[in-house]
C-alpha atoms as a PDB file:
ATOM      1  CA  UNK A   1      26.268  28.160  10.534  1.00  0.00           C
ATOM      2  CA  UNK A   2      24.809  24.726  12.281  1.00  0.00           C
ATOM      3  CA  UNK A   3      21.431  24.626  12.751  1.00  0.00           C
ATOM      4  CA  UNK A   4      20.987  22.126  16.101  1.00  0.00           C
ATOM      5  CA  UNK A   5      17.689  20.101  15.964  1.00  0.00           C
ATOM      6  CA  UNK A   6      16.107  18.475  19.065  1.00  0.00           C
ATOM      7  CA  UNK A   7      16.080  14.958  18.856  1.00  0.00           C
ATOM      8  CA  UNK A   8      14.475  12.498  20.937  1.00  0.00           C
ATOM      9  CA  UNK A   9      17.343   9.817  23.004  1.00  0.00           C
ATOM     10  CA  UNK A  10      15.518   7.120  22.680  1.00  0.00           C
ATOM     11  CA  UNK A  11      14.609   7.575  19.361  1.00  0.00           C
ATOM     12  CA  UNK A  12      17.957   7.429  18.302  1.00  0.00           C
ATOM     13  CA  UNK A  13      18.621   4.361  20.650  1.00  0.00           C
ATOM     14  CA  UNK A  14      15.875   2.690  18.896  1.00  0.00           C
ATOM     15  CA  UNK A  15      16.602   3.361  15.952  1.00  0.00           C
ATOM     16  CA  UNK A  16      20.642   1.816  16.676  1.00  0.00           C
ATOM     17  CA  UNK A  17      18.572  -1.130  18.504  1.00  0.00           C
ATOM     18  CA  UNK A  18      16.858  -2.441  15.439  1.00  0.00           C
ATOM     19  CA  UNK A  19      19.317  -1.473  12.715  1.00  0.00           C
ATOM     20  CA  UNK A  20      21.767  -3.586  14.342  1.00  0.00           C
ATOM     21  CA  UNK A  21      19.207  -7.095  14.198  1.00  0.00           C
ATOM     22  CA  UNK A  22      19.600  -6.964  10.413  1.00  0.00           C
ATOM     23  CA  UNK A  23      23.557  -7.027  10.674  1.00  0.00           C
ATOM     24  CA  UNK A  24      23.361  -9.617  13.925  1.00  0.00           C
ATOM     25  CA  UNK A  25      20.576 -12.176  12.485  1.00  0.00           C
ATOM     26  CA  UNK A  26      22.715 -12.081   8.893  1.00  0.00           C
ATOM     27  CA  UNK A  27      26.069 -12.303  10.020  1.00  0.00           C
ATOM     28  CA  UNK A  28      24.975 -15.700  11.934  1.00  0.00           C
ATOM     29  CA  UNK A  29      23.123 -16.892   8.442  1.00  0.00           C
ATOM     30  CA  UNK A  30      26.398 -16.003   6.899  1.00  0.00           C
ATOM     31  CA  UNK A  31      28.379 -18.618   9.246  1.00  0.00           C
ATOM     32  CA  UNK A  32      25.622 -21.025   9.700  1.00  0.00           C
ATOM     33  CA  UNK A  33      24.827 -21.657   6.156  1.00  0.00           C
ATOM     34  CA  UNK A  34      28.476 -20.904   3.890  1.00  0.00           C
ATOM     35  CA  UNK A  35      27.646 -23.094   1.135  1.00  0.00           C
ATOM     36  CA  UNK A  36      23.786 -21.757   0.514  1.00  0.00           C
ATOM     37  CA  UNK A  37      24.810 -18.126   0.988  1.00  0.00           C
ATOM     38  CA  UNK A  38      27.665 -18.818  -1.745  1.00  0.00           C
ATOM     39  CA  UNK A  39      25.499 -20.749  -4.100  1.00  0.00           C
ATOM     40  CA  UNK A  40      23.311 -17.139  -3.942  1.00  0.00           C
ATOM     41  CA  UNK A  41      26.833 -15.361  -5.134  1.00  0.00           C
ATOM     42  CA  UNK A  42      27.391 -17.725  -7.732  1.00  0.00           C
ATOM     43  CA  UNK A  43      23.597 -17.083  -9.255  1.00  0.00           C
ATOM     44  CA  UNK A  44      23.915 -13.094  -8.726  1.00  0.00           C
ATOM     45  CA  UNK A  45      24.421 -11.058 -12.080  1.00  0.00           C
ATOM     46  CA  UNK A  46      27.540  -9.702 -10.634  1.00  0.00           C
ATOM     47  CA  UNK A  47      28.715 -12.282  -8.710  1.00  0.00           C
ATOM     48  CA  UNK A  48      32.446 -11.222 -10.372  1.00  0.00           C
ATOM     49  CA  UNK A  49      32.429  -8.420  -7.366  1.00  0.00           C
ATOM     50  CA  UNK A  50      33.027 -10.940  -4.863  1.00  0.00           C
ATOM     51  CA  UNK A  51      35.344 -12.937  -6.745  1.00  0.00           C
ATOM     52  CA  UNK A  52      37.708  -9.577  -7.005  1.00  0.00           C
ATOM     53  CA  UNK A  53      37.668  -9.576  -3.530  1.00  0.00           C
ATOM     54  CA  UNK A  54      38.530 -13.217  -3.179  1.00  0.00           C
ATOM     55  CA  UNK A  55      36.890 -16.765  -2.822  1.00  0.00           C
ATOM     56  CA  UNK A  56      33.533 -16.322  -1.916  1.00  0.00           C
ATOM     57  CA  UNK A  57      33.302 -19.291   1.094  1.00  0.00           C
ATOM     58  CA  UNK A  58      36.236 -16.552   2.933  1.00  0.00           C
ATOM     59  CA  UNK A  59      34.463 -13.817   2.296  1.00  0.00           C
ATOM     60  CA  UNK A  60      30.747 -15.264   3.400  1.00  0.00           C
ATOM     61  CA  UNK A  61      32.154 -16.385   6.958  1.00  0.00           C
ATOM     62  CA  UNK A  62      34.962 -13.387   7.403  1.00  0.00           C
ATOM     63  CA  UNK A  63      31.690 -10.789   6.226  1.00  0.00           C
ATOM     64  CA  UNK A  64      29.304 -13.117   8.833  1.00  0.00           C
ATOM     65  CA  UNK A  65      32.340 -12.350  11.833  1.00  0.00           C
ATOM     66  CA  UNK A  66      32.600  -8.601  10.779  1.00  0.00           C
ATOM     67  CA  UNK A  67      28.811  -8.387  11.311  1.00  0.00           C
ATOM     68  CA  UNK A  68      28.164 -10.070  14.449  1.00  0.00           C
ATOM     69  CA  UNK A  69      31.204  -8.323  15.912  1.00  0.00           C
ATOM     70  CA  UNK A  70      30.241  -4.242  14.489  1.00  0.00           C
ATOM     71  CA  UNK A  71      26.303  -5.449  14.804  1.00  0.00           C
ATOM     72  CA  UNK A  72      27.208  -5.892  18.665  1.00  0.00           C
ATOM     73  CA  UNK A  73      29.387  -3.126  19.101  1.00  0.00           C
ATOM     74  CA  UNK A  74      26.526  -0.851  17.286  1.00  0.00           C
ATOM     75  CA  UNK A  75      23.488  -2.606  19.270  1.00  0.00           C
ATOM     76  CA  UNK A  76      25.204  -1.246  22.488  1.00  0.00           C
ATOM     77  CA  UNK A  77      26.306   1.811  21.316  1.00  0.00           C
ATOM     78  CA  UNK A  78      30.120   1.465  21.438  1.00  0.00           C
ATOM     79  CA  UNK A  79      32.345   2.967  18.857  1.00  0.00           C
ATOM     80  CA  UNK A  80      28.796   3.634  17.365  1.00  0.00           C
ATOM     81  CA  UNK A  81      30.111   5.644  14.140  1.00  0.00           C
ATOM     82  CA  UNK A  82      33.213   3.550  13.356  1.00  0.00           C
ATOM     83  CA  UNK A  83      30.743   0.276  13.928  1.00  0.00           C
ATOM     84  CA  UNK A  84      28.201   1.887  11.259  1.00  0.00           C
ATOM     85  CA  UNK A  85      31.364   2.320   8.829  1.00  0.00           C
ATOM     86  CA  UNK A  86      32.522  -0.859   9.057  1.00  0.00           C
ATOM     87  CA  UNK A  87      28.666  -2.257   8.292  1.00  0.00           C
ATOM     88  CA  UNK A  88      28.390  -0.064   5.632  1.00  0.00           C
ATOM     89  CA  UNK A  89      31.704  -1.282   4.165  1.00  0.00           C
ATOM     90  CA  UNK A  90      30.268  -4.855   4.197  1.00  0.00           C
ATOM     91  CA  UNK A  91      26.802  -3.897   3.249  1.00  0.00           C
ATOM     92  CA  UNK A  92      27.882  -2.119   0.058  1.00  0.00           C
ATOM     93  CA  UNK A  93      29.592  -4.791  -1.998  1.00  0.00           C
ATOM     94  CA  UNK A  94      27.156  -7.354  -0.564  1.00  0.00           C
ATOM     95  CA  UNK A  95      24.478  -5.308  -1.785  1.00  0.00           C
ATOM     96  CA  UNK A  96      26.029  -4.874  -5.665  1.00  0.00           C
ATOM     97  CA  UNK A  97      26.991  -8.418  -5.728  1.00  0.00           C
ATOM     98  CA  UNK A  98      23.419 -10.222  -5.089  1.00  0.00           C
ATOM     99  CA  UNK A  99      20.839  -7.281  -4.850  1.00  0.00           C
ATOM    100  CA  UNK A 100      21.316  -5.188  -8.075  1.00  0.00           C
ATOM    101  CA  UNK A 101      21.144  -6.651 -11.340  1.00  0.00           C
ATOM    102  CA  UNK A 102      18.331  -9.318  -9.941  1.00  0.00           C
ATOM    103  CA  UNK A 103      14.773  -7.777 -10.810  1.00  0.00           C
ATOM    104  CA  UNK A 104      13.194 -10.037  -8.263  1.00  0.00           C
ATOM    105  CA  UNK A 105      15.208  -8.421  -5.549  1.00  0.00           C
ATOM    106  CA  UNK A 106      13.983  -4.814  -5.509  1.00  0.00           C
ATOM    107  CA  UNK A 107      12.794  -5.445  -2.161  1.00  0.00           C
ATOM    108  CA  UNK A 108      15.897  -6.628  -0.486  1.00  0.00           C
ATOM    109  CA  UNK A 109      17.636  -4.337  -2.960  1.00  0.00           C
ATOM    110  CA  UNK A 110      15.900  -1.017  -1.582  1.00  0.00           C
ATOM    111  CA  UNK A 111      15.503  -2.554   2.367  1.00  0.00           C
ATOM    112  CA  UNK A 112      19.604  -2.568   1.636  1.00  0.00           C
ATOM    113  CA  UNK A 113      19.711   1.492   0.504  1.00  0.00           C
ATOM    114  CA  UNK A 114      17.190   2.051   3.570  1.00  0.00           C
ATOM    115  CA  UNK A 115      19.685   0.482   5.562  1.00  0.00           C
ATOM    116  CA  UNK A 116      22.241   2.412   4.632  1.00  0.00           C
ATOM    117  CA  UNK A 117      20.455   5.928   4.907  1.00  0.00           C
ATOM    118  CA  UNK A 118      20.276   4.368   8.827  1.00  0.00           C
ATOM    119  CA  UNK A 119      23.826   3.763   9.138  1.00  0.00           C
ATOM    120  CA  UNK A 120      24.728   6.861   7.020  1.00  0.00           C
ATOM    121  CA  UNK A 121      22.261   9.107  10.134  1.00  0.00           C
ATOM    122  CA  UNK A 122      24.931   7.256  12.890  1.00  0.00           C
ATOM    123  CA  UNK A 123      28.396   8.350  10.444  1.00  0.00           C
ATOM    124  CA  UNK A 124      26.986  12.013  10.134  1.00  0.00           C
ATOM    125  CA  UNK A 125      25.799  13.048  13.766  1.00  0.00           C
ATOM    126  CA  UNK A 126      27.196  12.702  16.806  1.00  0.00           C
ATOM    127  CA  UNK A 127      24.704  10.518  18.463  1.00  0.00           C
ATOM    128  CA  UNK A 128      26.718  10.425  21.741  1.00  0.00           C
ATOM    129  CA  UNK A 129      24.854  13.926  22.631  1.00  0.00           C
ATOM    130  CA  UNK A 130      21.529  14.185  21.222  1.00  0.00           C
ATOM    131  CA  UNK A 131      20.539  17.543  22.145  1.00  0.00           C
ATOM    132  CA  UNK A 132      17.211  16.305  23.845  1.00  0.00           C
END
């Protein structure tokens, strides 16, 4: 049985508005600044996770494309589930490559998983008819 639970438009709106910024303001760091963004892979304890996947300066700008493109896509609400997969697919190894393993990043580590738990709430529901 499915238990329906009233939930405010607009909050959800909001709450697609300013998860997006993270993904938007990032993915331009990502092609603005390649080389400082790689020097931070090449200091992370697991920087060998984004060497699997392939040379790091690739990755940084094809990850920085990927999230201005889904951050757009999810800041106006289109293809809002598949945009929150993709981001979570680039948020994951991102997030074990330079957040865990660096004890001075449990901030950024943890502002990642809460991240996450946002983009998880958009995979899960169908946001397209709040019931309220």
């Amino acid at each position: 049985m499915t238990t329906k639970i009233l939930i405010s438009r607009r909050s959800i709106q909001l709450l697609r508005v300013f998860t997006s910024g993270i993904f938007l303001i990032a993915g331009f760091n990502h092609l603005l600044h390649v080389e400082k963004t790689a020097q931070r892979i090449e200091q992370a304890s697991f920087k060998g996770i984004a060497h699997f996947f392939g040379e790091p300066q690739w990755l940084i700008i094809s990850s920085g494309i990927v999230m201005v493109a889904a951050g757009f896509l999810f800041l106006i609400g289109y293809k809002t589930k598949w945009a929150a997969i993709i981001l979570m697919a680039v948020l994951i190894p991102i997030t074990l490559t330079v957040q865990v393993g660096q004890i001075t990043t449990l901030g950024p580590l943890f502002k990642n998983i809460a991240i996450l738990g946002g983009l998880l709430f958009f995979i899960v529901n169908d946001t397209n008819n709040p019931l309220k």
